[in-house]
C-alpha atoms as a PDB file:
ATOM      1  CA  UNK A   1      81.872 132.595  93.291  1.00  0.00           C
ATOM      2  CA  UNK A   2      78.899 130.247  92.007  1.00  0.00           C
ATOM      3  CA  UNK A   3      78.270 126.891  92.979  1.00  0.00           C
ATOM      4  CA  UNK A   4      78.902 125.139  89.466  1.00  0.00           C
ATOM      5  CA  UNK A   5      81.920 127.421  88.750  1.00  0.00           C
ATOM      6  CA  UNK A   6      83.779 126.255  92.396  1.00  0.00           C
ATOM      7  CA  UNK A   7      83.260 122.660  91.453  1.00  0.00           C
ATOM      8  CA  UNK A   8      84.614 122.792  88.057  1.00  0.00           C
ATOM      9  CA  UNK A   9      87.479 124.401  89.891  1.00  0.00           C
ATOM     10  CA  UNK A  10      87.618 121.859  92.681  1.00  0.00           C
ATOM     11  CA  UNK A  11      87.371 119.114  89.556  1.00  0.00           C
ATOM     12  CA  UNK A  12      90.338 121.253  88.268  1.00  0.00           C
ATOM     13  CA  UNK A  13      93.100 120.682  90.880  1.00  0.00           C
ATOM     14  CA  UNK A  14      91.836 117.089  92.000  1.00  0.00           C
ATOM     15  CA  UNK A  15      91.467 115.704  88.423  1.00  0.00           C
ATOM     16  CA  UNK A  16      95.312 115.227  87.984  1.00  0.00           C
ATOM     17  CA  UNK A  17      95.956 113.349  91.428  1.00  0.00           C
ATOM     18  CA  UNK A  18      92.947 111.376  91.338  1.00  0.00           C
ATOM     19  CA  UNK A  19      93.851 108.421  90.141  1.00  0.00           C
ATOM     20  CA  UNK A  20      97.673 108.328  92.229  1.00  0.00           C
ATOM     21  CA  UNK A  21      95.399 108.651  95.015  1.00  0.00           C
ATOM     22  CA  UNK A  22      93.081 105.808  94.030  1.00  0.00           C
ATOM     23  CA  UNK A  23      95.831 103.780  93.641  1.00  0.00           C
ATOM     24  CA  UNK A  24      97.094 104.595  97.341  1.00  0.00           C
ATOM     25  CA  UNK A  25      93.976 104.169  98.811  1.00  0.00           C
ATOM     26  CA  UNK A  26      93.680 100.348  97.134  1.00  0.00           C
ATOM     27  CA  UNK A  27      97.224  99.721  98.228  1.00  0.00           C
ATOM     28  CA  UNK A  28      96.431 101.198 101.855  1.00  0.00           C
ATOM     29  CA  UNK A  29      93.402  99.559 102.449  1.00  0.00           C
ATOM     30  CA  UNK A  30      93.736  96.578  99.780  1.00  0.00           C
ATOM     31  CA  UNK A  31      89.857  96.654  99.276  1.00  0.00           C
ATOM     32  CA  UNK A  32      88.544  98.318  95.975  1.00  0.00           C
ATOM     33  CA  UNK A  33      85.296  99.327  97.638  1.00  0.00           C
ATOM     34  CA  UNK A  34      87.208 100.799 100.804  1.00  0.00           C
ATOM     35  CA  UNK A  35      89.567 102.451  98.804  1.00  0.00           C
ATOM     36  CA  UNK A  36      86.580 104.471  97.160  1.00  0.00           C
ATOM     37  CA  UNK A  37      85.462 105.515 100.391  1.00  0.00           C
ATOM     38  CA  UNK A  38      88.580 106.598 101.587  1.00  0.00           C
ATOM     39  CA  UNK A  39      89.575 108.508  97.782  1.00  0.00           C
ATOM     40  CA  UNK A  40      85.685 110.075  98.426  1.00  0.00           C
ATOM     41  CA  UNK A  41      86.312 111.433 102.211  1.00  0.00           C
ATOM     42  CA  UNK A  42      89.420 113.045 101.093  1.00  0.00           C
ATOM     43  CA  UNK A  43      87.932 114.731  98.288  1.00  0.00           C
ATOM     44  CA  UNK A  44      85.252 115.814 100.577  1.00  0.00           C
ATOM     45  CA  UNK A  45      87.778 117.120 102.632  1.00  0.00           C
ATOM     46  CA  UNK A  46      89.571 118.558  99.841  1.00  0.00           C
ATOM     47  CA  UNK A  47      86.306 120.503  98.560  1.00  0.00           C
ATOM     48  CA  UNK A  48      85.815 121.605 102.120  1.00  0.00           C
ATOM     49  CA  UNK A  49      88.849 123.297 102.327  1.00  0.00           C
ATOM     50  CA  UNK A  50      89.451 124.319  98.647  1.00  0.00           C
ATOM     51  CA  UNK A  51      90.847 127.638  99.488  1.00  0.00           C
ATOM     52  CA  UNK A  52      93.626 126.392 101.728  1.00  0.00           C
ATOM     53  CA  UNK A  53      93.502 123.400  98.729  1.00  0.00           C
ATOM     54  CA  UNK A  54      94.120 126.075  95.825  1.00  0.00           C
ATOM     55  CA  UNK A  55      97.267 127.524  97.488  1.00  0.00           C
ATOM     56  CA  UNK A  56      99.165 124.654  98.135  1.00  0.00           C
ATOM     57  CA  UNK A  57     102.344 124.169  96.848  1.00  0.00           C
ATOM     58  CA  UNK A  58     102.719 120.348  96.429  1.00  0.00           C
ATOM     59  CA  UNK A  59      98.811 119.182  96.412  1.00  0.00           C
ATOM     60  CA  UNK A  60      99.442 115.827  95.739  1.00  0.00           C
ATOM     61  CA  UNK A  61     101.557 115.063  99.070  1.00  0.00           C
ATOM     62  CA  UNK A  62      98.654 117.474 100.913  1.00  0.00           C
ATOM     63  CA  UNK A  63      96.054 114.868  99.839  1.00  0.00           C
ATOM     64  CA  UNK A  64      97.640 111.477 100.118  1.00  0.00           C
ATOM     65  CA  UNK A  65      98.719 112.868 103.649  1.00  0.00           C
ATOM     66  CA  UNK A  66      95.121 113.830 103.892  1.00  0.00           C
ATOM     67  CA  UNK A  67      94.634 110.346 103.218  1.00  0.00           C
ATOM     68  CA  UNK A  68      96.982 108.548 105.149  1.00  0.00           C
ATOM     69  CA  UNK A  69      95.614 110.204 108.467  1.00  0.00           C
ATOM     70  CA  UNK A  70      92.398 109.170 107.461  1.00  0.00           C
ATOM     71  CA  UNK A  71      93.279 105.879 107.216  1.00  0.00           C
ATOM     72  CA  UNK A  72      95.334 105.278 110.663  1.00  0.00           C
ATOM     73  CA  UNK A  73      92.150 107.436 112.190  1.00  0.00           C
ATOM     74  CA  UNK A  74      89.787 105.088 111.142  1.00  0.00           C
ATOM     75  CA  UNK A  75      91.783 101.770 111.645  1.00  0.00           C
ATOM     76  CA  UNK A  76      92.369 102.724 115.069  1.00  0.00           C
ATOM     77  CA  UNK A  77      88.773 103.517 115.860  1.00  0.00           C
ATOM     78  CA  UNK A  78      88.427 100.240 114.276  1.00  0.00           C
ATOM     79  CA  UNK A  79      90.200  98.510 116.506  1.00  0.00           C
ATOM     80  CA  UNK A  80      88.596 100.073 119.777  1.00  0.00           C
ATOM     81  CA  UNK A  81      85.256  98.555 118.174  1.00  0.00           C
ATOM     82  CA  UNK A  82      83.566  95.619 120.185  1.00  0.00           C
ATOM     83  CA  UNK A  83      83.322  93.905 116.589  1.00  0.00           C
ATOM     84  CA  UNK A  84      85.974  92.765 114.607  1.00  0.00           C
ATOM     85  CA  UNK A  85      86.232  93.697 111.545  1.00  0.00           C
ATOM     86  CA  UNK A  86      87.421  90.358 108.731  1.00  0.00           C
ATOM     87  CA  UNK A  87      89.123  90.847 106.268  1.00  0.00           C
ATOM     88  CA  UNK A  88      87.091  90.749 102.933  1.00  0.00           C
ATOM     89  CA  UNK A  89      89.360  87.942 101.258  1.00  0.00           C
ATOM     90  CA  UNK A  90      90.915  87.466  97.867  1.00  0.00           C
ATOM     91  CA  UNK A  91      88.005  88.750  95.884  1.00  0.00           C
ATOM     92  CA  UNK A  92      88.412  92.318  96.914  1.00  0.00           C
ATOM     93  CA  UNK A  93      91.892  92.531  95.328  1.00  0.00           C
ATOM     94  CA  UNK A  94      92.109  94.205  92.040  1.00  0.00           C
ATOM     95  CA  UNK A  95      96.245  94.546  91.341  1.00  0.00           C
ATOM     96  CA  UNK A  96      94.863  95.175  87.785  1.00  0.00           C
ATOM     97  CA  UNK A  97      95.802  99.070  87.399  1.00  0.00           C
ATOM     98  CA  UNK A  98      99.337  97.110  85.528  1.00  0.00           C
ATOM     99  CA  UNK A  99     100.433  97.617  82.021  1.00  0.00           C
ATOM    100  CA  UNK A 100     100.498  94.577  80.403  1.00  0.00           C
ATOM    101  CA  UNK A 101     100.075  94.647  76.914  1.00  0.00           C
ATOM    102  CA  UNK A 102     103.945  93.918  76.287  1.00  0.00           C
ATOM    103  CA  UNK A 103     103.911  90.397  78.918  1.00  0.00           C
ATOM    104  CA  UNK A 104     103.714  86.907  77.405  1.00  0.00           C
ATOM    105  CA  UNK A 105     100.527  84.815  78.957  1.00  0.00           C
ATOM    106  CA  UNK A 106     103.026  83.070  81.427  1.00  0.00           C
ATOM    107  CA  UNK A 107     104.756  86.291  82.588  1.00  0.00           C
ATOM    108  CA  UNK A 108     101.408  87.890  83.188  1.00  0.00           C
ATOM    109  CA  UNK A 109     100.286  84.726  85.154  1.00  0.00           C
ATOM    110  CA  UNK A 110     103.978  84.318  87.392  1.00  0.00           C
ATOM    111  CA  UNK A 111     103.645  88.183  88.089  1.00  0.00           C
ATOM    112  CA  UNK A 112      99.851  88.324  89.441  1.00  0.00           C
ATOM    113  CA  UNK A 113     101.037  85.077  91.761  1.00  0.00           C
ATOM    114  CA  UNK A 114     104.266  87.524  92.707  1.00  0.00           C
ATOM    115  CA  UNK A 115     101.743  90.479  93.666  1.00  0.00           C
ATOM    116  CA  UNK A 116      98.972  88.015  94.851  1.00  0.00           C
ATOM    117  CA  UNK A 117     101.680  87.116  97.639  1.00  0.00           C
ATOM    118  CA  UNK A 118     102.509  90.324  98.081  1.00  0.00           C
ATOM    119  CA  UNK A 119      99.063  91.773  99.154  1.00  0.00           C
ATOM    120  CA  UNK A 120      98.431  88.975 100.999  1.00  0.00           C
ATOM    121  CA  UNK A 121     101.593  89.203 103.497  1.00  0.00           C
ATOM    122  CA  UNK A 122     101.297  92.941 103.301  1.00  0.00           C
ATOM    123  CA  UNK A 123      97.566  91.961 105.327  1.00  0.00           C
ATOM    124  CA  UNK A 124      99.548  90.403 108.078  1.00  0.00           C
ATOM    125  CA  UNK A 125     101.405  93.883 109.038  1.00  0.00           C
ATOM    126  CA  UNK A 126      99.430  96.415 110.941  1.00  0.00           C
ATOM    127  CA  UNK A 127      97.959  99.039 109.244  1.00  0.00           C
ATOM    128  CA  UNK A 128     100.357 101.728 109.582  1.00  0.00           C
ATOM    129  CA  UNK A 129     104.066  99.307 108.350  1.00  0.00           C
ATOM    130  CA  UNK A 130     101.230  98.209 105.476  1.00  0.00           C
ATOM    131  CA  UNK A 131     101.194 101.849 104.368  1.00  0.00           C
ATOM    132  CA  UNK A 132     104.330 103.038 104.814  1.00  0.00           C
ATOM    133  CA  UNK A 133     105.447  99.935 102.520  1.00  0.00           C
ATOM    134  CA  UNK A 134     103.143 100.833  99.538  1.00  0.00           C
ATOM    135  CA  UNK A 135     103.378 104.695 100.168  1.00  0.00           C
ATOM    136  CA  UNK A 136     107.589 104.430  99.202  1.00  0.00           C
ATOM    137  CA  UNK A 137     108.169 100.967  97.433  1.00  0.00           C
ATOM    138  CA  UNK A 138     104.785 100.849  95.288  1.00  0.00           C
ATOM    139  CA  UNK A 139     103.796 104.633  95.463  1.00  0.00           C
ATOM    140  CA  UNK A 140     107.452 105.744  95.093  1.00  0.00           C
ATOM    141  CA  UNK A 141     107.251 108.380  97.634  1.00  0.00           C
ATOM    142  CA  UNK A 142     110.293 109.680  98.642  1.00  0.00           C
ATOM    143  CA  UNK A 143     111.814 109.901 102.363  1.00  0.00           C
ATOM    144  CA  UNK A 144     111.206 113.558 102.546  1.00  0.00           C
ATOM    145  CA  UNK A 145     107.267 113.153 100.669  1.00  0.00           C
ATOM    146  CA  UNK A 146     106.987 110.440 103.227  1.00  0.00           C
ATOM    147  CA  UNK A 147     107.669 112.894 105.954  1.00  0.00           C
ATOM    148  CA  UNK A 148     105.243 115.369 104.922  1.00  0.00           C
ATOM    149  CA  UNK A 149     102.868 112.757 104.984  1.00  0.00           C
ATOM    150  CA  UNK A 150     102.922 110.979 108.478  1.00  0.00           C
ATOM    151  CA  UNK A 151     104.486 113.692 109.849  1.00  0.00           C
ATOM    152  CA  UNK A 152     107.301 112.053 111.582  1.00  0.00           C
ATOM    153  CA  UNK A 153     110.868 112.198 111.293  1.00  0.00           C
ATOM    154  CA  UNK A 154     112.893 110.792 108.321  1.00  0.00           C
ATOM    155  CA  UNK A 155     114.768 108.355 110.843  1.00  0.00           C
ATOM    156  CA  UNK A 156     111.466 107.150 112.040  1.00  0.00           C
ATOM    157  CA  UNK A 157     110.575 106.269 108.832  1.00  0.00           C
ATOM    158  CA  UNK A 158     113.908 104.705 107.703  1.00  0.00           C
ATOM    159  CA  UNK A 159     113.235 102.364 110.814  1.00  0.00           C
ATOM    160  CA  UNK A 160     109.631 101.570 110.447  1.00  0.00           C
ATOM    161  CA  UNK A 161     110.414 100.755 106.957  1.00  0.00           C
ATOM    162  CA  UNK A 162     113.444  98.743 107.771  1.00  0.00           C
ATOM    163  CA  UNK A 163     111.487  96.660 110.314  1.00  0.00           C
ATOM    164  CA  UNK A 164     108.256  96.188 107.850  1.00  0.00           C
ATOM    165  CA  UNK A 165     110.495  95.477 105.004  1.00  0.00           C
ATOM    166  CA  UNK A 166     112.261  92.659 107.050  1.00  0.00           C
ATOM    167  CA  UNK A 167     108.882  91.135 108.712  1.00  0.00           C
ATOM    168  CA  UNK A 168     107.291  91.432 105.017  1.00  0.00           C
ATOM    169  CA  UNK A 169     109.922  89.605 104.179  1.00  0.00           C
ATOM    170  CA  UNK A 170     109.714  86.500 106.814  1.00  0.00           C
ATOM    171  CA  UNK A 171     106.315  86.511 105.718  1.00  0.00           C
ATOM    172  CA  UNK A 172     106.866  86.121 102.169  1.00  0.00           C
ATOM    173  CA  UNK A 173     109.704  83.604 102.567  1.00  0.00           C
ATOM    174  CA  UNK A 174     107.015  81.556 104.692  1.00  0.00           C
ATOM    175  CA  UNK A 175     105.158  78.833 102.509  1.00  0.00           C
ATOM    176  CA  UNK A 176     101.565  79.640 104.670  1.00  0.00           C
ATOM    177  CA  UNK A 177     101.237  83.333 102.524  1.00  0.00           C
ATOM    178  CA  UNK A 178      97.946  81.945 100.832  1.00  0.00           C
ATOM    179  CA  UNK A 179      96.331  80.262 103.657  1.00  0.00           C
ATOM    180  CA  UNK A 180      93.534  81.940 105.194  1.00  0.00           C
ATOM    181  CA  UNK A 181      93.653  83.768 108.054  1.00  0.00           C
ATOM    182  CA  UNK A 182      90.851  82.675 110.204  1.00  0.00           C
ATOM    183  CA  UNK A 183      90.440  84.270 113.835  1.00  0.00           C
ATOM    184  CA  UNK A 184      88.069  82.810 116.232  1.00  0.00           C
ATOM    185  CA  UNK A 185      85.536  85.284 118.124  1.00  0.00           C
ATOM    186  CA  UNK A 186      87.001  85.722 121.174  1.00  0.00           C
ATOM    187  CA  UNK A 187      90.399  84.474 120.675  1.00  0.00           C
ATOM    188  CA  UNK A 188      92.827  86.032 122.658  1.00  0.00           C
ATOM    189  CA  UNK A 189      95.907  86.520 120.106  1.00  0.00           C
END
């Protein structure tokens, strides 16, 4: 097989779950610019292994599990790093992948507040509750999809999505959501 004739077959399978996984990867890492990096390792990953790729059965879940172990790999090597690693702030937010065209200006405005909020409590849950929380209530994965992804058990997940739901909740029900999160170098917390 040629070069140019296994890439327009690799473009072939990813083309229809590229931009689900975009959208994952914003919602994962809640930075545009990450999320491209992440979307681009798991297409590498993808192209690497496009035999394996070509075979499977539900590609989608393959990739955005691809993806998810990715992610907790990299945010736990993250935290074993000396430096500490801010967050990037409002600006790297884009919830703008929303239709809109049928909202009145004031709806628009009350619902980018409502996801603004969101986000920003979803940033105060570790990584991995962050995930799980877009992967099944903004992704719409299912228990069993969800499975497939983390590989853990469906109970495990019911939990960890009970207890993130609840703590997203406090969060959101605090009035200190749009404050900035500032940590001190050092800081012991």
């Amino acid at each position: 097989m040629t070069h140019d004739s296994r890439k327009n077959q690799f473009e072939a399978l990813l083309r229809p779950h590229f931009d689900a996984l975009y959208a994952a990867a914003c919602r994962m890492t809640l930075s545009p610019v990450d999320a491209e990096d992440l979307v681009q390792e798991v297409a590498l990953k993808a192209f690497e292994r496009l035999d394996e790729f070509e075979r499977i059965k539900y590609p989608r879940a393959w990739l955005l599990k691809v993806m998810y172990n990715k992610f907790v790999d990299e945010h736990r090597s993250s935290q074993r790093s000396p430096v500490d690693q801010a967050a990037t702030g409002l600006d790297s937010e884009e919830p703008g992948d929303h239709q809109r065209s049928d909202w009145l200006p004031e709806d628009t405005f009350d619902r980018e507040i409502r996801i603004t909020r969101v986000l920003m409590a979803m940033r105060r849950l570790d990584s991995e509750s962050a995930s799980l929380v877009a992967l099944r209530d903004i992704e719409g994965l299912t228990i069993a999809e969800l499975q497939k992804v983390t590989g853990s058990p469906s109970g495990t997940i019911k939990s960890k999505l009970h207890r993130s739901r609840a703590k997203l909740g406090r969060i959101l029900s605090r009035d200190e959501i749009l404050k900035p999160e500032l940590k001190a170098i050092g800081d012991e917390q």
